[in-house]
Protein backbone atom coordinates (compact mmCIF):
# COMPACT_ATOMS: atom_id res chain seq x y z
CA UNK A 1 -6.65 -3.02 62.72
CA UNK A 2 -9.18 -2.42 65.59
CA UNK A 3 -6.54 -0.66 67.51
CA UNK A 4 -6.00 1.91 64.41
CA UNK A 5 -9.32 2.21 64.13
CA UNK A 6 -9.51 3.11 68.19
CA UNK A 7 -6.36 5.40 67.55
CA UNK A 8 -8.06 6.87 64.18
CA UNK A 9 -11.83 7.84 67.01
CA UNK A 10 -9.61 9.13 69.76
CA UNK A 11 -7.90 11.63 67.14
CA UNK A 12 -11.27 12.57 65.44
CA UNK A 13 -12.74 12.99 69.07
CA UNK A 14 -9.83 15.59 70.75
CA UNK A 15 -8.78 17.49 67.30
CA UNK A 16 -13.09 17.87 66.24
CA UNK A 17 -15.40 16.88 68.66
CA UNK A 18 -17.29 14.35 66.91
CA UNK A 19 -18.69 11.49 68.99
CA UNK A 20 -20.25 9.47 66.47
CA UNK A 21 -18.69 7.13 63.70
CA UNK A 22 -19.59 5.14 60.31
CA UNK A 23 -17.26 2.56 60.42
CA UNK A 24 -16.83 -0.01 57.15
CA UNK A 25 -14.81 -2.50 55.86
CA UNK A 26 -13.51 -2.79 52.17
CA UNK A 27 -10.85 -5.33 51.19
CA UNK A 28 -10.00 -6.10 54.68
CA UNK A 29 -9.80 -2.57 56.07
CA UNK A 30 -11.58 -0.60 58.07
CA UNK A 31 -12.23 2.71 57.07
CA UNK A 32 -14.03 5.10 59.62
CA UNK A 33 -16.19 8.40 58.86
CA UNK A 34 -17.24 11.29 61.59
CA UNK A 35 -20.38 12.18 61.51
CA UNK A 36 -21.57 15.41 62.88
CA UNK A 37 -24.90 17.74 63.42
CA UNK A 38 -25.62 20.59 65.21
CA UNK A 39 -29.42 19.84 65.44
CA UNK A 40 -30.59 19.22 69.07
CA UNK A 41 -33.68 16.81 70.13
CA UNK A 42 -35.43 16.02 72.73
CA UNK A 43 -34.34 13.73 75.67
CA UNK A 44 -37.72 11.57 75.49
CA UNK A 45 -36.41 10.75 71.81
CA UNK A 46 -32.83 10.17 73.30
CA UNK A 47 -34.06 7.55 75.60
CA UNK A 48 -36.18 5.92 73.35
CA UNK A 49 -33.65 5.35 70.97
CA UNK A 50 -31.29 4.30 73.48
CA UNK A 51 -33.65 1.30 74.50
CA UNK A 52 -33.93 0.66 71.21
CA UNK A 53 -30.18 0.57 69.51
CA UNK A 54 -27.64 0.20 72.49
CA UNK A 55 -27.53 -3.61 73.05
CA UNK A 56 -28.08 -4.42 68.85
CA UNK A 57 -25.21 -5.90 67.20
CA UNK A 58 -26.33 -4.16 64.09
CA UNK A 59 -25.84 -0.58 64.38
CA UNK A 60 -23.77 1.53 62.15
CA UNK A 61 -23.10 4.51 64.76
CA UNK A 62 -21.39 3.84 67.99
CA UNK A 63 -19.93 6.15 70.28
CA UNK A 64 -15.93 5.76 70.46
CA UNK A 65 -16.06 6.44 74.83
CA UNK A 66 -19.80 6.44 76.07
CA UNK A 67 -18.42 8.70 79.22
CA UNK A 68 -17.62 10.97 76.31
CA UNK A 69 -20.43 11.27 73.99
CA UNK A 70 -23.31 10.06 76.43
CA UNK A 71 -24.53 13.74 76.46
CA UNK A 72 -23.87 15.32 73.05
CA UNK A 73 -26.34 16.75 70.75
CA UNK A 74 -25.45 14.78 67.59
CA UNK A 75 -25.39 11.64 69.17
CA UNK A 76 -28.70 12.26 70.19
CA UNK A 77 -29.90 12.88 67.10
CA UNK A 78 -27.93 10.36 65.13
CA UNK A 79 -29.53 7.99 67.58
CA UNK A 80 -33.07 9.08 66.38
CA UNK A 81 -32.41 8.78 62.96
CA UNK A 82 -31.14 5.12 62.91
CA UNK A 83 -34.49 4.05 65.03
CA UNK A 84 -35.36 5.39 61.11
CA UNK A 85 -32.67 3.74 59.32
CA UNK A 86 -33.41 -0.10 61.28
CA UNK A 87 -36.83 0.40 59.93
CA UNK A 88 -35.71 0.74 56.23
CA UNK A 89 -33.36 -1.77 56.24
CA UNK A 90 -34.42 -4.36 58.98
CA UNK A 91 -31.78 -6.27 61.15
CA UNK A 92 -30.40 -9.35 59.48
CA UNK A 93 -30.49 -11.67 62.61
CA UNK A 94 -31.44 -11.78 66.14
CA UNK A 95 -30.75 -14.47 68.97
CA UNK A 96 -32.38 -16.96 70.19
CA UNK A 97 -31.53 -18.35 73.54
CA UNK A 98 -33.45 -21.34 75.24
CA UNK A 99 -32.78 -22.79 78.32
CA UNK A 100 -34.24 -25.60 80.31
CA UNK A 101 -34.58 -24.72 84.18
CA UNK A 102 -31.18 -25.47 86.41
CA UNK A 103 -31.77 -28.61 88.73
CA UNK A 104 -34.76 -28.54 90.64
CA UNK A 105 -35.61 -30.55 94.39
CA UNK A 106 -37.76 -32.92 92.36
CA UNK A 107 -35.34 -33.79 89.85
CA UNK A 108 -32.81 -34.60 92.76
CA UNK A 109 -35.49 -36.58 93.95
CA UNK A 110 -35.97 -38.50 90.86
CA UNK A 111 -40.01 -37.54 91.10
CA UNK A 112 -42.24 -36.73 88.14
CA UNK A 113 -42.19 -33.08 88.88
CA UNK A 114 -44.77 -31.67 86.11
CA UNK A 115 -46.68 -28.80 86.89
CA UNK A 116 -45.79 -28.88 90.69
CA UNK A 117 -44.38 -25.25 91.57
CA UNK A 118 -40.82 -27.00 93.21
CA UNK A 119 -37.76 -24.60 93.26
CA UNK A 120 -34.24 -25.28 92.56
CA UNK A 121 -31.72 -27.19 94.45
CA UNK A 122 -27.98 -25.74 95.40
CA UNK A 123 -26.82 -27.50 92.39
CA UNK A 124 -29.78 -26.01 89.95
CA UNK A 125 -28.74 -22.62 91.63
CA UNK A 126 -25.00 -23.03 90.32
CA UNK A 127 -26.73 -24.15 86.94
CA UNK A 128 -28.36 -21.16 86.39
CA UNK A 129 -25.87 -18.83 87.31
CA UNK A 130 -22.99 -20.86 85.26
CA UNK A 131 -25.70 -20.94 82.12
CA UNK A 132 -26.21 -17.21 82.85
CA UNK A 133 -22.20 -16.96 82.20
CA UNK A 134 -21.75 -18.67 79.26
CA UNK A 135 -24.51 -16.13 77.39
CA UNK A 136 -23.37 -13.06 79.10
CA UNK A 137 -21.91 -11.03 75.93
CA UNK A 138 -25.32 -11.87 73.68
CA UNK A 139 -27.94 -9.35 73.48
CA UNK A 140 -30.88 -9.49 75.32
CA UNK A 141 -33.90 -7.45 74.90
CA UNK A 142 -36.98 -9.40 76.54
CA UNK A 143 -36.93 -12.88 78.18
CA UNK A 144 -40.18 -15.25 78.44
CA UNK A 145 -40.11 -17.90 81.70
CA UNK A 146 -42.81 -20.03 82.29
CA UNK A 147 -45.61 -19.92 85.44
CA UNK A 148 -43.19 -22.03 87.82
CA UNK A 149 -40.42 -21.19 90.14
CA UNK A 150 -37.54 -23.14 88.80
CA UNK A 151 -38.18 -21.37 85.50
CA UNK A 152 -38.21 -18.08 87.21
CA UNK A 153 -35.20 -18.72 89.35
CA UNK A 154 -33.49 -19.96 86.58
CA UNK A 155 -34.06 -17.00 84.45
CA UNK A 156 -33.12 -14.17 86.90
CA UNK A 157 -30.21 -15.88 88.35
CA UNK A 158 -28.44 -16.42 84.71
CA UNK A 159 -29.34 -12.86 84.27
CA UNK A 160 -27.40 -11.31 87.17
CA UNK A 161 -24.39 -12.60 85.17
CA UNK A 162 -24.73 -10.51 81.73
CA UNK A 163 -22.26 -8.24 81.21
CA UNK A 164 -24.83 -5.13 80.73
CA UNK A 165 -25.96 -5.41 84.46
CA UNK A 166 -29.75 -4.32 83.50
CA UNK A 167 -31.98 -5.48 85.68
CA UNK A 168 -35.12 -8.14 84.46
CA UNK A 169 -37.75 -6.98 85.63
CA UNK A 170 -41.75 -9.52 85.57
CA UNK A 171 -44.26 -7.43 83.60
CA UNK A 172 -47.52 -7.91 85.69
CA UNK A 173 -50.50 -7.25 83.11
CA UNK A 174 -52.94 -9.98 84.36
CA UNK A 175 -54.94 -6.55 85.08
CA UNK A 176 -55.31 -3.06 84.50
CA UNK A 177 -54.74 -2.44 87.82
CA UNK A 178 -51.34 -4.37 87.96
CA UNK A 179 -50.14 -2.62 85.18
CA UNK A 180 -50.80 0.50 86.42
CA UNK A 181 -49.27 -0.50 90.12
CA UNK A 182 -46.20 -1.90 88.38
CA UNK A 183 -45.49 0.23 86.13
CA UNK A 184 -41.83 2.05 85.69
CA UNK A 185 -42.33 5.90 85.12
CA UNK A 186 -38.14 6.88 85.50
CA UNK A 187 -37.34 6.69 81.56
CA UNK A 188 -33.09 5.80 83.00
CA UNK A 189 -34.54 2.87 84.94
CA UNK A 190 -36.50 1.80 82.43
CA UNK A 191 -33.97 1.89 79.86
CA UNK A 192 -32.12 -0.21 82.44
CA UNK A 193 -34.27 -2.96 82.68
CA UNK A 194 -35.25 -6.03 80.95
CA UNK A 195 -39.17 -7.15 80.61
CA UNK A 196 -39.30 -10.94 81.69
CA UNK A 197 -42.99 -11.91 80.41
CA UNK A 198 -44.41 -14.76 82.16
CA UNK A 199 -46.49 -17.61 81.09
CA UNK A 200 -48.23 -20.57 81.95
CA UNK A 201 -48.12 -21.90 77.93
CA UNK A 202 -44.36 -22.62 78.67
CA UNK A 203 -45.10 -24.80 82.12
CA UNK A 204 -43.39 -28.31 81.56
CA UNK A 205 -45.98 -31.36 80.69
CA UNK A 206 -48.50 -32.21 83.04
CA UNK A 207 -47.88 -35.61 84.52
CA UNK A 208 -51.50 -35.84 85.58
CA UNK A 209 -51.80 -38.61 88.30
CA UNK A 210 -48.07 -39.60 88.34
CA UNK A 211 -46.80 -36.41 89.58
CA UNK A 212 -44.85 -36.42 92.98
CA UNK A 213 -44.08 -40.40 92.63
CA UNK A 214 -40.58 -41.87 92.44
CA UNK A 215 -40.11 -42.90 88.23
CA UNK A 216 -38.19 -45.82 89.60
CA UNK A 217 -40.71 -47.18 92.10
CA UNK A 218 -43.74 -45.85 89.14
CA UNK A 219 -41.91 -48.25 86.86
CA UNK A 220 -42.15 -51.31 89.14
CA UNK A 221 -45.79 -50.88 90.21
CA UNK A 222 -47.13 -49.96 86.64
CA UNK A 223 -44.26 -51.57 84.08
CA UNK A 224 -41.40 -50.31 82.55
CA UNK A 225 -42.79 -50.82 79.47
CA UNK A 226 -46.02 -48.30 80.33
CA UNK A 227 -44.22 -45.43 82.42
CA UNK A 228 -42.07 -45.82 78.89
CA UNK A 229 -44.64 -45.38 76.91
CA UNK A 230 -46.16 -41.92 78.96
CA UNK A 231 -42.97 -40.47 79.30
CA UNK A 232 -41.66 -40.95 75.90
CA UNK A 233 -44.08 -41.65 73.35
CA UNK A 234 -45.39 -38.68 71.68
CA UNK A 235 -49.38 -39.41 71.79
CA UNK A 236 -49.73 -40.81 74.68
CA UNK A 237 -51.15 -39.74 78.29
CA UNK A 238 -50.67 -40.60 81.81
CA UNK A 239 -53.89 -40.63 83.75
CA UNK A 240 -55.49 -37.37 83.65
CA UNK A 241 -52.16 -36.01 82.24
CA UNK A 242 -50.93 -34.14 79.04
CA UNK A 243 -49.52 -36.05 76.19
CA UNK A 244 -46.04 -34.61 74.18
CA UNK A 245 -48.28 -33.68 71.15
CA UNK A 246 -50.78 -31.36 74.04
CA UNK A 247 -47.98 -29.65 75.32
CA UNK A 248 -46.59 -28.80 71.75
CA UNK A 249 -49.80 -27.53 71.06
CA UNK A 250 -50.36 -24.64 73.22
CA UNK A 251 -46.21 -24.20 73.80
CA UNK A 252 -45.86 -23.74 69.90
CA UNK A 253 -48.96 -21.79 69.65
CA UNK A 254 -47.56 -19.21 72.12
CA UNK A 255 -44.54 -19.59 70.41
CA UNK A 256 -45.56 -18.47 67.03
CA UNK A 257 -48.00 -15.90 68.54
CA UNK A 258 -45.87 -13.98 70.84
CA UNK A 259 -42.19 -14.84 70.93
CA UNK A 260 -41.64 -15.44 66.72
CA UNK A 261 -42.97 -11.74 66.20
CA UNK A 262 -40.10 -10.31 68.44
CA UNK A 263 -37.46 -12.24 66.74
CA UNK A 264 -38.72 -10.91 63.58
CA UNK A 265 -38.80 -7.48 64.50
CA UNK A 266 -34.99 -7.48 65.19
CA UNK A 267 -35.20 -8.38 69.24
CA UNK A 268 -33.29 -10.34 71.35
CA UNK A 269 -34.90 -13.09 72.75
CA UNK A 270 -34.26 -15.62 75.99
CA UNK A 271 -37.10 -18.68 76.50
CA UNK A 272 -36.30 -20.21 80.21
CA UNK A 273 -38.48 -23.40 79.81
CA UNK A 274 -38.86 -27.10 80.33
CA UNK A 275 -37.67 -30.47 79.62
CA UNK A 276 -41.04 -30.99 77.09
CA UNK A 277 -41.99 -27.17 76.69
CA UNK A 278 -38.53 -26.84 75.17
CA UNK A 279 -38.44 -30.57 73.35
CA UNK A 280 -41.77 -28.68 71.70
CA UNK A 281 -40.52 -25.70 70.61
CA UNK A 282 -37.14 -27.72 69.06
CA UNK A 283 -38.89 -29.95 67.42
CA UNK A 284 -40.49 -26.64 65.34
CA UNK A 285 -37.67 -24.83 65.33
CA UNK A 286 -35.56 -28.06 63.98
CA UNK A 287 -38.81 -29.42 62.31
CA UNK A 288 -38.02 -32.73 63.89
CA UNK A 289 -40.39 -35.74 63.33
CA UNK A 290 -42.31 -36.80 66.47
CA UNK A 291 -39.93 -40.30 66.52
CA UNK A 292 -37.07 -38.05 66.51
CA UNK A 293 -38.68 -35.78 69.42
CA UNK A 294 -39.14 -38.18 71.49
CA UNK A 295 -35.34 -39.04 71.64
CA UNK A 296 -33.91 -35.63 72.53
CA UNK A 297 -32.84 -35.17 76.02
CA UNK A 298 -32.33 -31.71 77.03
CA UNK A 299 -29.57 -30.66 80.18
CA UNK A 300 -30.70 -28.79 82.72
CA UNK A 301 -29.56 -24.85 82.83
CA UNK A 302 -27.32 -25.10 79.53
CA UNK A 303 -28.24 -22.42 76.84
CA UNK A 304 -29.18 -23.67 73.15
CA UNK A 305 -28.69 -20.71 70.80
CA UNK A 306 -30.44 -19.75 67.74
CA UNK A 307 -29.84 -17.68 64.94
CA UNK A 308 -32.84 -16.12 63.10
CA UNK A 309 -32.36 -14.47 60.24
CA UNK A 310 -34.77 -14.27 57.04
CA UNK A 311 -37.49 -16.39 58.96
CA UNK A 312 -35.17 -19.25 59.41
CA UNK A 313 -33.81 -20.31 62.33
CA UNK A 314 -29.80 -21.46 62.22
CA UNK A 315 -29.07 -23.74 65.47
CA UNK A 316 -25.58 -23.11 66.96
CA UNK A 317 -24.63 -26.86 68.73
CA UNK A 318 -26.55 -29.80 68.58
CA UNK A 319 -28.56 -32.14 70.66
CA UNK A 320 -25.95 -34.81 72.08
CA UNK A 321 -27.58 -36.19 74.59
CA UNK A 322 -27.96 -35.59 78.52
CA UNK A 323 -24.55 -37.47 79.31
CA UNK A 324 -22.15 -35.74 76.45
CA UNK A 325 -20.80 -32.48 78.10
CA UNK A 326 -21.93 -29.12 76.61
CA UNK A 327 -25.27 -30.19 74.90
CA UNK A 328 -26.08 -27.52 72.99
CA UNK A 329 -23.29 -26.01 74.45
CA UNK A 330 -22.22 -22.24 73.82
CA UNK A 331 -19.08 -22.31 72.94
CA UNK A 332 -16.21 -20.15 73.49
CA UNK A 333 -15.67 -19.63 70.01
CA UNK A 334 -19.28 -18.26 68.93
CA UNK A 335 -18.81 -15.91 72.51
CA UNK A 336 -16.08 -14.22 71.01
CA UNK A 337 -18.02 -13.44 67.55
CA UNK A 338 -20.68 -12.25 69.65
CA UNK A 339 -18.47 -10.02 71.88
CA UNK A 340 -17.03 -8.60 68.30
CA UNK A 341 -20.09 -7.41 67.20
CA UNK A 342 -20.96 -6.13 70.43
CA UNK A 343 -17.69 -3.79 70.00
CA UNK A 344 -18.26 -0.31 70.96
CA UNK A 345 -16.80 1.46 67.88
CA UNK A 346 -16.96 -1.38 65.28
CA UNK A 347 -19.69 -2.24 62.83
CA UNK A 348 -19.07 -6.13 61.50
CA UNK A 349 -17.68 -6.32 58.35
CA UNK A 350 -20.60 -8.81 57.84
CA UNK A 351 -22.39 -5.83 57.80
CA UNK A 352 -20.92 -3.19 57.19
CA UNK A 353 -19.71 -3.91 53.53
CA UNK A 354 -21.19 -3.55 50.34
CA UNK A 355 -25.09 -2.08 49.73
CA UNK A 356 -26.07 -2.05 53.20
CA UNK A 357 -23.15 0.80 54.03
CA UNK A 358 -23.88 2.84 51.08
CA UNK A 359 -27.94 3.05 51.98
CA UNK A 360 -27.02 4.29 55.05
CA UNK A 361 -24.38 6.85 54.44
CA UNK A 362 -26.95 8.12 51.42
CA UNK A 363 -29.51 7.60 54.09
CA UNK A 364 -27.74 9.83 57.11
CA UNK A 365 -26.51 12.22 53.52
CA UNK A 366 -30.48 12.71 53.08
CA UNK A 367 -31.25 13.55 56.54
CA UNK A 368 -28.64 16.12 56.63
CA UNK A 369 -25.78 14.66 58.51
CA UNK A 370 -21.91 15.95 57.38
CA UNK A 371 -19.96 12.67 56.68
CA UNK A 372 -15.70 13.31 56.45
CA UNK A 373 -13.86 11.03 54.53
């Protein structure tokens, strides 16, 4: 079927020069429409919808060869018009990918770690890069790390490995005058990049006082039964430190405040966290109680996934436990559905059936687009 359906573009694309296709699926069959207009726009509306349609799973019109089409007219404005068309009829889902930092030089070390800026070891190095593989065919359109290194590391070294090669990118806006100095004014670079937002809500736990001691040696001078109690209880503090139920508070907070609002707006999203950062955001995302919370262990540098779609979010995998290979594993099985709608020429039949294909044929119809059956 898909390689009709290539055969079926490369005709429509030597005999009449379109570049653009509807493509939809009725009783198991694809059935794919050129759509054509001689209208020109502007290159500043090119680009814009570029950023905004070329890594979404979602969109009706792809071009066939991207070396072909890259620069014709039509596409162009095609590409405007479903910028249009997304806001009509919103995206059904977007990804959510969460990742606890690879292995850092404390955890080797078996010290509480906390807020302490440590970087990754070797093997937290290989983590990132191997969780950065196992996610490189989803879509990513902004990623959110945390204030400390291992987050950061972990982050841009998983993203070296995505298949679109963009390049993330830390938006500075602590100031005006770091958003001025670090700001991108080539529109093709731009459209290249990724925005990694930073911030300090996402920072793992404070350990307070306990932070750079050995846990073993911690547990023998203060009791197994009290470095129990501030490391897994949900309530309760070390000295000077952050309890489970602080951190959720300002991690969810940021949560709901900044990164929710993307996912409902169709976007992409990657969280690079921490150990209780991340147990926080699960336990909303999951709506786990806080005796249940305090029982999930989280791997470092393997990806959870999300879907969110109609304000709920769908987990992919679930929480094993640290030992069990491929917690919250991506598996090879939800890559491929992800690589399928990430298909150059085809629209998922999930999609691309029933009312949702009709409103936007009537929809490209209205704005004066030439559809061949």
């Amino acid at each position: 079927m898909v390689a009709a359906a290539y055969h079926q573009a490369i005709c429509f694309t030597a005999n009449e020069g379109a570049r653009d296709f509807l493509v939809t699926s009725s009783s198991g069959s694809l059935k794919m429409k050129p759509v054509f207009r001689k209208e020109r726009c502007s290159l500043r509306q090119y680009v814009n919808c570029v950023k905004y349609s070329s890594e979404s799973p979602l969109c009706a019109i792809k071009p066939i060869f991207s070396s072909l089409s890259s620069t014709n007219d039509s596409r162009r404005t095609v590409l405007c018009d479903l910028v249009l068309f997304k806001a009509l009829f919103p995206a059904a889902e977007s990804y959510l990918i969460l990742i606890r930092h690879g292995e850092s030089m404390w955890n080797e070390k078996n010290l509480f770690t906390g807020c302490v800026d440590v970087p990754l070891t070797t093997k937290g190095v290989d983590e990132a890069i191997e969780a950065g593989k196992r996610i490189r065919h989803l879509p990513i359109d902004v990623v959110y790390i945390s204030a400390l290194i291992r987050s950061q590391m972990t982050a841009m070294l998983a993203l070296t490995e995505h298949h679109c090669k963009k390049v993330p990118i830390i938006v500075h806006d602590e100031t005006e005058q770091a958003k001025v100095w670090s700001q991108i004014y080539s529109e093709g670079t731009e459209m290249q990049s990724v925005p990694v937002v930073k911030a300090w809500q996402l920072n793992e736990r404070m350990y307070g006082e306990l932070q750079g001691f050995n846990k073993l040696e911690t547990a023998e001078r203060c009791g197994k039964e009290q470095v129990y109690k501030w490391r897994r209880s949900y309530d309760a503090r070390p000295p000077n430190g952050e309890s489970l139920e602080m951190c959720l508070r300002r991690a969810v907070t940021y949560f709901k405040e900044q990164i929710e609002p993307q996912l409902s707006s169709g976007k992409n999203v990657m969280v690079v966290a921490h150990a209780n950062s991340l147990r926080s955001i699960l336990m909303y995302l999951d709506k786990l109680t806080a005796e249940e919370v305090i029982h999930l262990e989280l791997s470092t540098g393997v990806p959870m996934l999300y879907i969110y779609r109609e304000n709920q979010f769908i987990r992919r995998g679930s929480p094993l436990g640290s030992t069990e290979d491929g917690v919250y594993a991506y598996t090879e099985s939800i890559s491929s559905v992800a690589q399928r709608k990430l298909s150059p020429s085809l629209w998922s039949s999930e999609y691309a059936s029933g009312d949702l294909a009709t409103q936007y044929e009537d929809f490209l119809q209205n704005k004066g687009y030439q559809i061949k059956s």
